[in-house]
Each structure stands twice: as structure tokens, then as C-alpha cells.
PDB file of N, CA and C in Angstrom:
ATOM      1  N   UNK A   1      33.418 -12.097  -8.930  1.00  0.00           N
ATOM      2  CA  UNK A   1      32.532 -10.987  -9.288  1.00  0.00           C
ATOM      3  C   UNK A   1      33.373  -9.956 -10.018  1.00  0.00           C
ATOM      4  N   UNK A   2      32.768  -9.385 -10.640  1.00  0.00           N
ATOM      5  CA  UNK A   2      33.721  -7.993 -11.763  1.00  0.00           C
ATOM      6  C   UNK A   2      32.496  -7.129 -11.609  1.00  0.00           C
ATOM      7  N   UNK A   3      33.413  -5.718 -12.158  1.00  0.00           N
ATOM      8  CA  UNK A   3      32.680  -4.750 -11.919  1.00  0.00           C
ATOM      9  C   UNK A   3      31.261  -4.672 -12.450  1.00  0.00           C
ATOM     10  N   UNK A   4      30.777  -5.157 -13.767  1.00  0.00           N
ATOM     11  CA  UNK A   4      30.206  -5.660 -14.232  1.00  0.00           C
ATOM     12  C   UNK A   4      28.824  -6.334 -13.887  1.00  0.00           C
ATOM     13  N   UNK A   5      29.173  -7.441 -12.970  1.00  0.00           N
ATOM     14  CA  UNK A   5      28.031  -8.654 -12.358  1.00  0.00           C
ATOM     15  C   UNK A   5      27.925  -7.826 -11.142  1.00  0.00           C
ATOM     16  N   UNK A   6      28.504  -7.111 -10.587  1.00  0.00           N
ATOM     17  CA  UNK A   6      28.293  -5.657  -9.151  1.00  0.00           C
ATOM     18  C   UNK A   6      27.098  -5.028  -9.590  1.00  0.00           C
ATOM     19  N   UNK A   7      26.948  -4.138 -10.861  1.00  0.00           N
ATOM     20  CA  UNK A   7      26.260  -3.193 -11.429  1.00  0.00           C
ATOM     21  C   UNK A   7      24.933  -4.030 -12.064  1.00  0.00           C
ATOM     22  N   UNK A   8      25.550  -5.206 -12.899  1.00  0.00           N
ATOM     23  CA  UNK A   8      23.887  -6.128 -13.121  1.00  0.00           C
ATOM     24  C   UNK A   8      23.075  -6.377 -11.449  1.00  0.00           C
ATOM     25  N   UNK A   9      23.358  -6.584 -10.314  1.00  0.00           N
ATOM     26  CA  UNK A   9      23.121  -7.267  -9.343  1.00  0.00           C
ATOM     27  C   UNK A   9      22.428  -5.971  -8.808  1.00  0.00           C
ATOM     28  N   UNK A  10      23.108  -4.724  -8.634  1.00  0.00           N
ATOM     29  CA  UNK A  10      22.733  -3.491  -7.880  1.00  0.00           C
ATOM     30  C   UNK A  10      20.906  -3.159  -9.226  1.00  0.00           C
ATOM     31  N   UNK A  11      21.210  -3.510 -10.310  1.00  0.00           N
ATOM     32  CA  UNK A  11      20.224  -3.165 -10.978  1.00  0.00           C
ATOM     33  C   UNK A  11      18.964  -3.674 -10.861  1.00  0.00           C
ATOM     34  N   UNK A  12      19.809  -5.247 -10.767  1.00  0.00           N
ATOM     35  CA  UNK A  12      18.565  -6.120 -10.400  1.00  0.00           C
ATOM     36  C   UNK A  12      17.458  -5.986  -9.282  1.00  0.00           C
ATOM     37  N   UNK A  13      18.462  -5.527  -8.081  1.00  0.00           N
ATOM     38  CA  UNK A  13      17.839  -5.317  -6.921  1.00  0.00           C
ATOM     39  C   UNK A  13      16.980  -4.232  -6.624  1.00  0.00           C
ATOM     40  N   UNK A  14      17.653  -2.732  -6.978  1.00  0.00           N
ATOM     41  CA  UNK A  14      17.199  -1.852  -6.559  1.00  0.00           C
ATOM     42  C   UNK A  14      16.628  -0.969  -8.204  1.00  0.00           C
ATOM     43  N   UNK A  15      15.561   0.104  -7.567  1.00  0.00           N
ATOM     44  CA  UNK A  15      15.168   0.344  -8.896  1.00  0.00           C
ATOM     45  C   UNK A  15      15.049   1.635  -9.260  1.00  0.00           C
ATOM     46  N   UNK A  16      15.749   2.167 -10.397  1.00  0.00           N
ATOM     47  CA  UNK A  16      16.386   3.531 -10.870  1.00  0.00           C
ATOM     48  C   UNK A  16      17.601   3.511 -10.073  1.00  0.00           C
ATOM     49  N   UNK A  17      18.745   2.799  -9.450  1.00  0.00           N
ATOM     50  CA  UNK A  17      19.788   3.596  -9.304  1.00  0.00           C
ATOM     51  C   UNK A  17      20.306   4.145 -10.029  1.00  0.00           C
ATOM     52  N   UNK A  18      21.120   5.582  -9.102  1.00  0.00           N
ATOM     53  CA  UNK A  18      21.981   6.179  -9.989  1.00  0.00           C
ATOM     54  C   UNK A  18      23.748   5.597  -9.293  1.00  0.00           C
ATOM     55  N   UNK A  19      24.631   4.913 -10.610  1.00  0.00           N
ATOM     56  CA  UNK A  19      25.470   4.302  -9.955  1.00  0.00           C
ATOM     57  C   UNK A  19      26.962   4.863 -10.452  1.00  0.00           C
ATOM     58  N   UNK A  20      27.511   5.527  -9.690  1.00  0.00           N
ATOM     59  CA  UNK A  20      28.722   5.927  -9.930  1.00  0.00           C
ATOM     60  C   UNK A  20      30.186   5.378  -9.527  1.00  0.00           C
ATOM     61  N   UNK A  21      30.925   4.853 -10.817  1.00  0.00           N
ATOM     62  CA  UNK A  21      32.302   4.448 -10.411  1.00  0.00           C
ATOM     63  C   UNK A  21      33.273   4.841  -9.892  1.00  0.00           C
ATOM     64  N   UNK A  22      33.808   4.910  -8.329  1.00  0.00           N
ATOM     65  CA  UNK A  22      34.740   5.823  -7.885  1.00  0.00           C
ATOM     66  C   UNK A  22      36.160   5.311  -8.470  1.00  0.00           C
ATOM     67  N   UNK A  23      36.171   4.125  -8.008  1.00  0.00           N
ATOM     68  CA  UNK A  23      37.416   3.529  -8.249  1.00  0.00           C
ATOM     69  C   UNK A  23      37.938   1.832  -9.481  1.00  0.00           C
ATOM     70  N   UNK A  24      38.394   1.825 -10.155  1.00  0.00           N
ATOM     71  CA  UNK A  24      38.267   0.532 -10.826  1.00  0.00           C
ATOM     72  C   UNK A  24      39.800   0.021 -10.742  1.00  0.00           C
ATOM     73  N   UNK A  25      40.368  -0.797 -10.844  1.00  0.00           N
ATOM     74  CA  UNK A  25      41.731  -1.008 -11.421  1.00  0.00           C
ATOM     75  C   UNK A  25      41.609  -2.600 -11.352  1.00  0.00           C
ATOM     76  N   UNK A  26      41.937  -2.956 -12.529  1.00  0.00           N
ATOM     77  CA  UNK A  26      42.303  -4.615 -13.112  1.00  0.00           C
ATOM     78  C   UNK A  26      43.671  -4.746 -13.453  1.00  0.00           C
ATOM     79  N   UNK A  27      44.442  -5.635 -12.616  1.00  0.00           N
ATOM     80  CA  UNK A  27      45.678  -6.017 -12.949  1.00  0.00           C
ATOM     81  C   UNK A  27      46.158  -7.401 -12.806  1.00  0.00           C
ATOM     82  N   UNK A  28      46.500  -8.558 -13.643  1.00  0.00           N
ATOM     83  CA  UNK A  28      47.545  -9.415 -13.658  1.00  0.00           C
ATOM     84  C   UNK A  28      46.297 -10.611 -12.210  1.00  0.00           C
ATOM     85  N   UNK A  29      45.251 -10.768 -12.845  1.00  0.00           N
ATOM     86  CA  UNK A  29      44.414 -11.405 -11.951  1.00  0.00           C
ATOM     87  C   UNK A  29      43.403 -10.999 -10.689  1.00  0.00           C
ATOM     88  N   UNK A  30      43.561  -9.386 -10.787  1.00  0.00           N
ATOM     89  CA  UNK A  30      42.949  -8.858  -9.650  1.00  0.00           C
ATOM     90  C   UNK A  30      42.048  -7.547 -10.414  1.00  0.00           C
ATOM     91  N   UNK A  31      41.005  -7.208  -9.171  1.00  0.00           N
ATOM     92  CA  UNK A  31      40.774  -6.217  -9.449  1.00  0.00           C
ATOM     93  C   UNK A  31      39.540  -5.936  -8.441  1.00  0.00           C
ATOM     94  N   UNK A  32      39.578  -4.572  -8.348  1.00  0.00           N
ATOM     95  CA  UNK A  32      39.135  -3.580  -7.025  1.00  0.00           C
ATOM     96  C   UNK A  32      38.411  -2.746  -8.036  1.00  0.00           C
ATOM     97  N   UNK A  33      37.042  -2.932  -6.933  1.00  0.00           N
ATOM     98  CA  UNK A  33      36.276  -1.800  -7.671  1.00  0.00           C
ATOM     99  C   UNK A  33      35.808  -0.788  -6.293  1.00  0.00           C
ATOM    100  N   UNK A  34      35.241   0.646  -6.177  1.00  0.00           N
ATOM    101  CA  UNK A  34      34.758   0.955  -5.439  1.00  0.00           C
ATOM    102  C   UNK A  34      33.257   1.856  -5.847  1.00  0.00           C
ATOM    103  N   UNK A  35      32.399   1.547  -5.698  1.00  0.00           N
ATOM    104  CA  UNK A  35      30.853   2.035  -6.334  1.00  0.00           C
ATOM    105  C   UNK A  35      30.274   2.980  -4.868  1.00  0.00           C
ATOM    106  N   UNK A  36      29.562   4.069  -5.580  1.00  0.00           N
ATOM    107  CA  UNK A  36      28.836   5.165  -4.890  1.00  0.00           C
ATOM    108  C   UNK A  36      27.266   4.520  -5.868  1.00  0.00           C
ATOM    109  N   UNK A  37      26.027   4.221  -5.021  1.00  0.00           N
ATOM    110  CA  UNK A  37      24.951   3.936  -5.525  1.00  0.00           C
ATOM    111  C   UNK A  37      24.271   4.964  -4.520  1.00  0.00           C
ATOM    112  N   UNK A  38      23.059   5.901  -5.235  1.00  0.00           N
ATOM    113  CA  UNK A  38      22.088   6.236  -5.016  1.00  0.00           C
ATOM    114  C   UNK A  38      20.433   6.190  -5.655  1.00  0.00           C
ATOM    115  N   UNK A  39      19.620   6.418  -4.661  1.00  0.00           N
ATOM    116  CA  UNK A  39      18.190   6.400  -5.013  1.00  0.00           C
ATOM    117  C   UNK A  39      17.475   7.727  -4.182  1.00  0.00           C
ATOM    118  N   UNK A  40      17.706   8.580  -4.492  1.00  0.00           N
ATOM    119  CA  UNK A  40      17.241  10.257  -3.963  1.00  0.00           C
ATOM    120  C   UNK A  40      15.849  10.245  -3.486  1.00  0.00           C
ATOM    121  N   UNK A  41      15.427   9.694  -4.410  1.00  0.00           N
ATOM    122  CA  UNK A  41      13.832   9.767  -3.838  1.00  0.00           C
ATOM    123  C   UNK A  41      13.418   9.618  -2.604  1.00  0.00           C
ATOM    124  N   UNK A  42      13.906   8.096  -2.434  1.00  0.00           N
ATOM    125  CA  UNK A  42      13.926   7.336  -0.927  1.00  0.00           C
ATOM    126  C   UNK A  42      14.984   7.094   0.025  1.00  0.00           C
ATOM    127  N   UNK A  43      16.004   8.597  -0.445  1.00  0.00           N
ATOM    128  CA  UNK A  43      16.986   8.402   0.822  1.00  0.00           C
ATOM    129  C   UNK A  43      18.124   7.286   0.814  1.00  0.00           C
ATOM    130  N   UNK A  44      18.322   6.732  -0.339  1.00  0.00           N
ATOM    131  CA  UNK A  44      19.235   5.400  -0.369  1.00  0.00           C
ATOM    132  C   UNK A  44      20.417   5.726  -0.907  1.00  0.00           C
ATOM    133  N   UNK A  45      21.485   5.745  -0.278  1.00  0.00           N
ATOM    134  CA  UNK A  45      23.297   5.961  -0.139  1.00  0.00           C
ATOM    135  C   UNK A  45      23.976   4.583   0.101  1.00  0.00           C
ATOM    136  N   UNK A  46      24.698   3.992  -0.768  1.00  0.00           N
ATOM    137  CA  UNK A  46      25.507   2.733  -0.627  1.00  0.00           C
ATOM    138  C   UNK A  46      26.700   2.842  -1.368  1.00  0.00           C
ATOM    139  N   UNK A  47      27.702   2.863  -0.329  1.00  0.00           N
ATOM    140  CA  UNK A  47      29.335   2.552  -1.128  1.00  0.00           C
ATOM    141  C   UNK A  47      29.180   0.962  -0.815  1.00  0.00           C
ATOM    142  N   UNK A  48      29.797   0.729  -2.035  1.00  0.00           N
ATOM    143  CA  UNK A  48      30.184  -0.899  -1.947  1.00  0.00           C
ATOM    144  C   UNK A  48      31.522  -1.013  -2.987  1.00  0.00           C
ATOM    145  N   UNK A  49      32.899  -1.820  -2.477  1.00  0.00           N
ATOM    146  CA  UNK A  49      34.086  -2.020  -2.475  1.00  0.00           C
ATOM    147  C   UNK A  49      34.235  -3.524  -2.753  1.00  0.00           C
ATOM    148  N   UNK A  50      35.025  -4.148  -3.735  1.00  0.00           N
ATOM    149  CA  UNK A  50      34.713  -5.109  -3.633  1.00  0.00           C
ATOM    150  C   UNK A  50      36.613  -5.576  -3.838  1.00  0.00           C
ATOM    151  N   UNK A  51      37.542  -6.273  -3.103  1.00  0.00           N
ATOM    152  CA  UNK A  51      39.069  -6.358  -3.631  1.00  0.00           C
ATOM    153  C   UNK A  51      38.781  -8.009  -4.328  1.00  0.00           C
ATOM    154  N   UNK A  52      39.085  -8.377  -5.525  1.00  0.00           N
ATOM    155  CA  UNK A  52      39.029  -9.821  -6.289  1.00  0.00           C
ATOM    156  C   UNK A  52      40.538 -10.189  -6.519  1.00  0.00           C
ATOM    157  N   UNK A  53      40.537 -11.645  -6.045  1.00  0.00           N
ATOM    158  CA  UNK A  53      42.513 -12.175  -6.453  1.00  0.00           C
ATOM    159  C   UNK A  53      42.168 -13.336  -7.007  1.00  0.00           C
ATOM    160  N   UNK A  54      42.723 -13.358  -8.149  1.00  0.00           N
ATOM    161  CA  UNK A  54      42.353 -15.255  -8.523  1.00  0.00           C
ATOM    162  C   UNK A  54      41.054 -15.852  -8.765  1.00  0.00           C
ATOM    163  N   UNK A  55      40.119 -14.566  -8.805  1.00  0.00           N
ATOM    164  CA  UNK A  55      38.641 -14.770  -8.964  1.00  0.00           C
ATOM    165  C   UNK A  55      38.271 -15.363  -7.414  1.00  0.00           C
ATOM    166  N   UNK A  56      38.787 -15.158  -6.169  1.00  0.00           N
ATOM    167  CA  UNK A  56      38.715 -14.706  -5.537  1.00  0.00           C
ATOM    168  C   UNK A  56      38.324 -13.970  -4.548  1.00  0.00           C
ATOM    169  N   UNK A  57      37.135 -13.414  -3.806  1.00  0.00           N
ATOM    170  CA  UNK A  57      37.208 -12.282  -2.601  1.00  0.00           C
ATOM    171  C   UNK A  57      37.531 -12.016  -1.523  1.00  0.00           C
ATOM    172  N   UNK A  58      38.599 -11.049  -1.391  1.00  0.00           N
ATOM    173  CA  UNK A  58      40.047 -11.102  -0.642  1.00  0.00           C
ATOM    174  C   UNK A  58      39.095 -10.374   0.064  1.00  0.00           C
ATOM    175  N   UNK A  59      38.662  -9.503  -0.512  1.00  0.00           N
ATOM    176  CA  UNK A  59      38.173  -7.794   0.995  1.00  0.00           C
ATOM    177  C   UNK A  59      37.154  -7.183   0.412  1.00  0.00           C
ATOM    178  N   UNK A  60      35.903  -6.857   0.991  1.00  0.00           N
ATOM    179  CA  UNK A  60      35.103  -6.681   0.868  1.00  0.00           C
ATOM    180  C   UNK A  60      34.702  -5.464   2.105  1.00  0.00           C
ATOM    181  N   UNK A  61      33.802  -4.300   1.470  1.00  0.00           N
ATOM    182  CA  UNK A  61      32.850  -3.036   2.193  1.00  0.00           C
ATOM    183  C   UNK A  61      31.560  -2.930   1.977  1.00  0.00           C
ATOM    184  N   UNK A  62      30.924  -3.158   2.518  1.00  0.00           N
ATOM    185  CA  UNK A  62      29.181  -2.731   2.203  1.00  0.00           C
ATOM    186  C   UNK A  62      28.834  -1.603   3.145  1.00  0.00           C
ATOM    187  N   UNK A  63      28.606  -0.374   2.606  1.00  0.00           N
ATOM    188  CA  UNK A  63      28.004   0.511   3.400  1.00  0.00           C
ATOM    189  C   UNK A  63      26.528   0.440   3.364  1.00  0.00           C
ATOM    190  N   UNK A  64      25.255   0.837   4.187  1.00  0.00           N
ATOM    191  CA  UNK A  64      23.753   1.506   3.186  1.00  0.00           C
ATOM    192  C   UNK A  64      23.970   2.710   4.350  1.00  0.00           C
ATOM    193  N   UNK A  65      22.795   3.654   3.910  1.00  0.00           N
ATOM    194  CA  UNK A  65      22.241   4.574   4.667  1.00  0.00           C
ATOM    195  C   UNK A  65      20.604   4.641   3.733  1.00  0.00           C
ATOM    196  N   UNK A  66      19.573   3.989   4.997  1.00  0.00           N
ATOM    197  CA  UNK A  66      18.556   4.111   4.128  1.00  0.00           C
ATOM    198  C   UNK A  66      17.683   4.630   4.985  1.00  0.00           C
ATOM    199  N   UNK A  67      17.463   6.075   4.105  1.00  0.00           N
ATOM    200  CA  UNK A  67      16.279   6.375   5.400  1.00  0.00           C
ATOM    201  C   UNK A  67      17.297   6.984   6.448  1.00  0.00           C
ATOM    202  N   UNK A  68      16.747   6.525   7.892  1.00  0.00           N
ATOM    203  CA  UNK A  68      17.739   6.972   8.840  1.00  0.00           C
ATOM    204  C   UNK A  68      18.331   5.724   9.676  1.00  0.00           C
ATOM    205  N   UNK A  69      18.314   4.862   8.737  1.00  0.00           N
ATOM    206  CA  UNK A  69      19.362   3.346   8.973  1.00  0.00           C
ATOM    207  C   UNK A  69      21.106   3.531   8.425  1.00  0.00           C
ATOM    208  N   UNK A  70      21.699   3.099   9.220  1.00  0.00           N
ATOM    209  CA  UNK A  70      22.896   2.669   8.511  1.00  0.00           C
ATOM    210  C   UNK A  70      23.584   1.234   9.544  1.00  0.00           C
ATOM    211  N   UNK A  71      24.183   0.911   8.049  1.00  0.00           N
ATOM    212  CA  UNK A  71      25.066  -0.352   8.503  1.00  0.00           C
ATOM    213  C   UNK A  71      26.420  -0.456   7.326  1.00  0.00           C
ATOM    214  N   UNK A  72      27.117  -1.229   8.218  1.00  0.00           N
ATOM    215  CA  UNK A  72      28.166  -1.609   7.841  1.00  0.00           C
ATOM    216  C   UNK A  72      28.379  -2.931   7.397  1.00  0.00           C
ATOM    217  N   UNK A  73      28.523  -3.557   5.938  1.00  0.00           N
ATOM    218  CA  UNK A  73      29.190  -4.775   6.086  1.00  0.00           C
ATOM    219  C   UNK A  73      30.885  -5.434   5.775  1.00  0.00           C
ATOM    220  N   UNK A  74      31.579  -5.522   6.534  1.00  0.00           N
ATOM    221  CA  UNK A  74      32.685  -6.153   6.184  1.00  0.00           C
ATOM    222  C   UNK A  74      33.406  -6.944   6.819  1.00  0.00           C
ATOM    223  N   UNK A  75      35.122  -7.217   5.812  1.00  0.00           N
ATOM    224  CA  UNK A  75      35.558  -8.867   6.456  1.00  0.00           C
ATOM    225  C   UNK A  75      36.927  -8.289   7.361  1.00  0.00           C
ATOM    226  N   UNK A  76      36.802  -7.509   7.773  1.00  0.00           N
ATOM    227  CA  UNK A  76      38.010  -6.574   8.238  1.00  0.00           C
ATOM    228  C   UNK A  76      38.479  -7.697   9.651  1.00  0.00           C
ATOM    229  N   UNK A  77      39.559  -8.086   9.695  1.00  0.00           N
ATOM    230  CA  UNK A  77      39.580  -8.998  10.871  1.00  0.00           C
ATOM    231  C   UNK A  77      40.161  -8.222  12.222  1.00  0.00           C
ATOM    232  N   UNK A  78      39.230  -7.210  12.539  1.00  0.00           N
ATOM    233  CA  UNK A  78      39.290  -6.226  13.847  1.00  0.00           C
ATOM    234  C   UNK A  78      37.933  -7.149  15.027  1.00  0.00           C
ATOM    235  N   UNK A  79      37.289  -7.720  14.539  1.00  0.00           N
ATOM    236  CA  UNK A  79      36.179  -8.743  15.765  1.00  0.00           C
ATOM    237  C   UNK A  79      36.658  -9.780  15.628  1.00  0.00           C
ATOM    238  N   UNK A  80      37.555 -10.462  16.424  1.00  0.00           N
ATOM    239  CA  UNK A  80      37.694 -11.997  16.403  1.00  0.00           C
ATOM    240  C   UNK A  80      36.671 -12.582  17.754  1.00  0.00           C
ATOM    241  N   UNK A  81      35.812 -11.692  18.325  1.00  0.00           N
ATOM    242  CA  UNK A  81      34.554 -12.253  19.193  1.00  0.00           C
ATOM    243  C   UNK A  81      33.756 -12.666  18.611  1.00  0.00           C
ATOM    244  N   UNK A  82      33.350 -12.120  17.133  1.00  0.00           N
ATOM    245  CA  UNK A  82      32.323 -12.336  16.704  1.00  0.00           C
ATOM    246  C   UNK A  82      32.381 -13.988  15.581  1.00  0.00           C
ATOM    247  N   UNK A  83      31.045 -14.672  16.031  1.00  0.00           N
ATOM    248  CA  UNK A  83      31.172 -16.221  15.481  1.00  0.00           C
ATOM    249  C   UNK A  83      31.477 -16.359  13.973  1.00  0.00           C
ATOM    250  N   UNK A  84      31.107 -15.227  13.466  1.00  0.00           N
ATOM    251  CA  UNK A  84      31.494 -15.131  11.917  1.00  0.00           C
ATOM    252  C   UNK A  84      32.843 -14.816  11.360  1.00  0.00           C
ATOM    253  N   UNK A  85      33.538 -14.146  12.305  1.00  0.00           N
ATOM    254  CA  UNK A  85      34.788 -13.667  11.859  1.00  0.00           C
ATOM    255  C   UNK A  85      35.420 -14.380  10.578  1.00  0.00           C
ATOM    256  N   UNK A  86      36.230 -13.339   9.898  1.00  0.00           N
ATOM    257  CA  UNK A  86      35.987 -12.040  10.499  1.00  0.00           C
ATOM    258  C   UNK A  86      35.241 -11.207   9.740  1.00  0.00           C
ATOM    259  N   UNK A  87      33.746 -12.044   9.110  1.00  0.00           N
ATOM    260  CA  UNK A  87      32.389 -11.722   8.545  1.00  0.00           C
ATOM    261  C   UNK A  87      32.465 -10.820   9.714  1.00  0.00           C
ATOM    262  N   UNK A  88      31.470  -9.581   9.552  1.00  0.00           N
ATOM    263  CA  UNK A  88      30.244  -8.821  10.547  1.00  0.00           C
ATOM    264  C   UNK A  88      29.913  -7.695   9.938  1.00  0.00           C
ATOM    265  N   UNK A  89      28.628  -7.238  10.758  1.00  0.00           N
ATOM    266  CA  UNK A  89      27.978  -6.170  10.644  1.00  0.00           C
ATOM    267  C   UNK A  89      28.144  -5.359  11.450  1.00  0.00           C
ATOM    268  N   UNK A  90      28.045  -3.859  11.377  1.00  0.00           N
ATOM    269  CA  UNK A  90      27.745  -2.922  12.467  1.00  0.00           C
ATOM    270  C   UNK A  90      26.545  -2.594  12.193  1.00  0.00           C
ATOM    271  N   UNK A  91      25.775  -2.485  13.076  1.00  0.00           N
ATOM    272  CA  UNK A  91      24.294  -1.577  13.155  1.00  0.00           C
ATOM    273  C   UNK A  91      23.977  -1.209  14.418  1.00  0.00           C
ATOM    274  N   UNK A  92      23.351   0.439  14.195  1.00  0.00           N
ATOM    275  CA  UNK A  92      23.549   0.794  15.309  1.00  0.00           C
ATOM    276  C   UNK A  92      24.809   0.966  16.585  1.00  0.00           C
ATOM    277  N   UNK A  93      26.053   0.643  16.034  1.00  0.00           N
ATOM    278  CA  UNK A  93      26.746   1.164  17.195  1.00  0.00           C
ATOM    279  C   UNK A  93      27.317  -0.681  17.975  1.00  0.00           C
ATOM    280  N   UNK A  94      26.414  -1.550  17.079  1.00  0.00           N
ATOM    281  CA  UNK A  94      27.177  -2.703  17.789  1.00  0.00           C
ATOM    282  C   UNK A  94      27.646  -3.895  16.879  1.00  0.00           C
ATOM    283  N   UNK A  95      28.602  -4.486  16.621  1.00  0.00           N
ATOM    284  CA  UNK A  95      28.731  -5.749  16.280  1.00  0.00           C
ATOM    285  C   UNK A  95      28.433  -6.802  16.051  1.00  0.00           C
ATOM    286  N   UNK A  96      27.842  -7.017  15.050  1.00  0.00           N
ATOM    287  CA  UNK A  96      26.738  -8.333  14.650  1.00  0.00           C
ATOM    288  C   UNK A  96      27.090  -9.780  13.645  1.00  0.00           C
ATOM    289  N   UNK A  97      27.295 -10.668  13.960  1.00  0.00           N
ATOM    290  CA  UNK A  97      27.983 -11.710  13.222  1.00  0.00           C
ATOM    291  C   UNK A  97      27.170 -11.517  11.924  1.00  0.00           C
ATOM    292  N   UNK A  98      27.516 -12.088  10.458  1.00  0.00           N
ATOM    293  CA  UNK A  98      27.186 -11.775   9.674  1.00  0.00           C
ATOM    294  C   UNK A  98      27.241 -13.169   8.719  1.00  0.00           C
ATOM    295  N   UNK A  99      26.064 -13.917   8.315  1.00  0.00           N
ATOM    296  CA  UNK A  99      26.193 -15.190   8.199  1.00  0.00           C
ATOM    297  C   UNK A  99      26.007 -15.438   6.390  1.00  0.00           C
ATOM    298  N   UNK A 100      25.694 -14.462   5.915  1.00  0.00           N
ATOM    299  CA  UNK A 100      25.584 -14.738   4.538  1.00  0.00           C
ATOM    300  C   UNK A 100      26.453 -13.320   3.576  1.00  0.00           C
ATOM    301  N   UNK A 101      27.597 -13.176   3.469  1.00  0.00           N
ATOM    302  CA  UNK A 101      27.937 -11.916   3.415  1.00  0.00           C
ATOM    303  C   UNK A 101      28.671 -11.411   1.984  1.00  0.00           C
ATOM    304  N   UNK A 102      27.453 -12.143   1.114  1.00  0.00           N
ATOM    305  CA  UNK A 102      27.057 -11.652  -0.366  1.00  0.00           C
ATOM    306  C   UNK A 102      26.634 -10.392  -0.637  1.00  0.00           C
ATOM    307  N   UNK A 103      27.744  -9.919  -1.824  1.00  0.00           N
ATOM    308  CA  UNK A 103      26.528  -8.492  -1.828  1.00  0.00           C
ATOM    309  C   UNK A 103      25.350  -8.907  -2.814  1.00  0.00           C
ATOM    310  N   UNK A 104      24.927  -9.780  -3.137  1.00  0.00           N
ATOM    311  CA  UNK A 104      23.313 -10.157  -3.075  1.00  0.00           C
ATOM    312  C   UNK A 104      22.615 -10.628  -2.237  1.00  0.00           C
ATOM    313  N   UNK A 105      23.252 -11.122  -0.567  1.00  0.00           N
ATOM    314  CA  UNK A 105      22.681 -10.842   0.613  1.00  0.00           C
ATOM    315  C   UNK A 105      22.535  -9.172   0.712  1.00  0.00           C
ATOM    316  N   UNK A 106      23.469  -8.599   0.705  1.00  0.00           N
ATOM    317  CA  UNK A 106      23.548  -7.418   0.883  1.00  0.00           C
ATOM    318  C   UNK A 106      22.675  -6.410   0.030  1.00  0.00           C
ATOM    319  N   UNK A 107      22.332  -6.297  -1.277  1.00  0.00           N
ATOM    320  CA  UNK A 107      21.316  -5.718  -1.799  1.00  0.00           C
ATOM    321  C   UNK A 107      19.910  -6.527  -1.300  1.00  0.00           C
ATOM    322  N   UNK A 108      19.805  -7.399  -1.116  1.00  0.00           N
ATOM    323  CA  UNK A 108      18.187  -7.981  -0.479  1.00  0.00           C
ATOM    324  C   UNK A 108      17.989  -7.191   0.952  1.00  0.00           C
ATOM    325  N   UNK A 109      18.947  -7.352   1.911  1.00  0.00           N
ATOM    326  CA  UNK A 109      18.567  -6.133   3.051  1.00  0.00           C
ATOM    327  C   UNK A 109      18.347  -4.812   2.927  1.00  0.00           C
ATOM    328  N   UNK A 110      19.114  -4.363   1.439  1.00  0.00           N
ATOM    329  CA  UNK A 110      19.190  -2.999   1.324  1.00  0.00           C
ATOM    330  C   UNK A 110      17.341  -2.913   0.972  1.00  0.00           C
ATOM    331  N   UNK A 111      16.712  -3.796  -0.001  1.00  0.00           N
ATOM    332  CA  UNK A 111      15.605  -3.891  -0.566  1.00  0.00           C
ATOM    333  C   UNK A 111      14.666  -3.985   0.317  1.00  0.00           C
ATOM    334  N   UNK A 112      15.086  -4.885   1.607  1.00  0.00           N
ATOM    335  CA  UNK A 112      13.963  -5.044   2.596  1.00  0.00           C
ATOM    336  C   UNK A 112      13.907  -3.901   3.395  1.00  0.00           C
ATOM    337  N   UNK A 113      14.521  -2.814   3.409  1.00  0.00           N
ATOM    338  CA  UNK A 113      14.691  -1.696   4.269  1.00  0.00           C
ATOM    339  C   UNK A 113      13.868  -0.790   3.526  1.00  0.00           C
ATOM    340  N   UNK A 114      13.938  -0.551   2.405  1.00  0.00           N
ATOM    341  CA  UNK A 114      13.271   0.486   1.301  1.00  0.00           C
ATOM    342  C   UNK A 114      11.830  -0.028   1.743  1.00  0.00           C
ATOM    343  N   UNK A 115      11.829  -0.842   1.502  1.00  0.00           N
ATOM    344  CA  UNK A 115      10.058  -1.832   1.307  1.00  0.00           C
ATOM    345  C   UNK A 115       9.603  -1.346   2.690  1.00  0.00           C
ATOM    346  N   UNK A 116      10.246  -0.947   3.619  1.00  0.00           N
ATOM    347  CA  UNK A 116       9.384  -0.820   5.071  1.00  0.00           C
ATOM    348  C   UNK A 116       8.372  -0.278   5.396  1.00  0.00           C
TER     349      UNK A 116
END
């Protein structure tokens, strides 16, 4: 993924974001992006982080706040309980294995949350 197919995908999904680049850097096969996405209208806040090696995804962040939801998605290997590791979610305060952990899984939940 490049910064690029991030911003087609966030477009695809959600509609009018406003999408701001915090962080970019491409070097020697890699590259890290970090995105601030909003939708004001309906309350929608998403950082999403994405680290690429070798074409690659080394490390990955999915934040949302939608509404008065938030979750967390990432591969941080701090749950080795959880069956996905070290895939998971936080929501709500607990630890949730995380079985598809695309951020085009990840914009479709963001979408099914808006739609509620």
C-alpha cells in the first residue's frame, strides 16, 4: 500500500473526507505514512499509520472515533492471549482478536458505524 492507494481507499469508503497528511517519509524500499481523516458533520476522527518494508506491512494503527465509539486497530505484539496476535482490537476498554486487519476491513467498520 502507498500513501496514495490509503487516500483512494479512505475516498472510496467514506464520503467528503477531509484528509490531512501528518507524516510521509519514503526511503530505500520503505515508507511510513501517518493520516488525520475527518467528517465534521457526523463526528468522524480517524488517524491511520501505515509502516511498508519491501512492499511489505511491518506496523500498522487504525484509530476511529465515531460518534461516541472508539476503537483501536493494531499489530503491536503487547496481547499474545489474543488468537490473532498480534492482530487486535480495543473497544471499549477490552481486547478483541482481530481477524481481517485491512484498512479496507477497517474503513468498512468505520462505514458501518456512520450508517447506524
Amino acid at each position: 500500500m502507498t500513501l496514495i492507494r490509503a487516500i483512494e481507499l479512505i475516498e472510496k469508503y467514506l464520503e467528503n473526507p477531509r484528509i490531512r497528511v501528518l507524516r510521509h517519509e519514503v526511503s530505500e524500499g520503505r515508507e511510513y505514512f501517518a493520516l488525520r481523516v475527518e467528517i465534521p458533520h457526523v463526528g468522524v476522527l480517524l488517524e491511520i499509520r501505515e509502516f511498508w518494508k519491501e512492499n511489505k506491512l511491518v506496523a500498522y494503527g487504525y484509530y476511529l472515533r465515531v460518534k461516541d465509539h472508539e476503537e483501536w486497530w493494531d499489530n503491536r505484539p503487547h496481547h499474545p492471549e489474543v488468537q490473532t496476535f498480534p492482530h487486535h482490537r480495543h473497544v471499549n476498554g477490552r481486547v478483541e482478536p482481530l481477524l481481517d486487519p485491512s484498512l479496507e476491513a477497517f474503513l468498512m467498520r468505520v462505514k458501518e458505524l456512520i450508517d447506524r
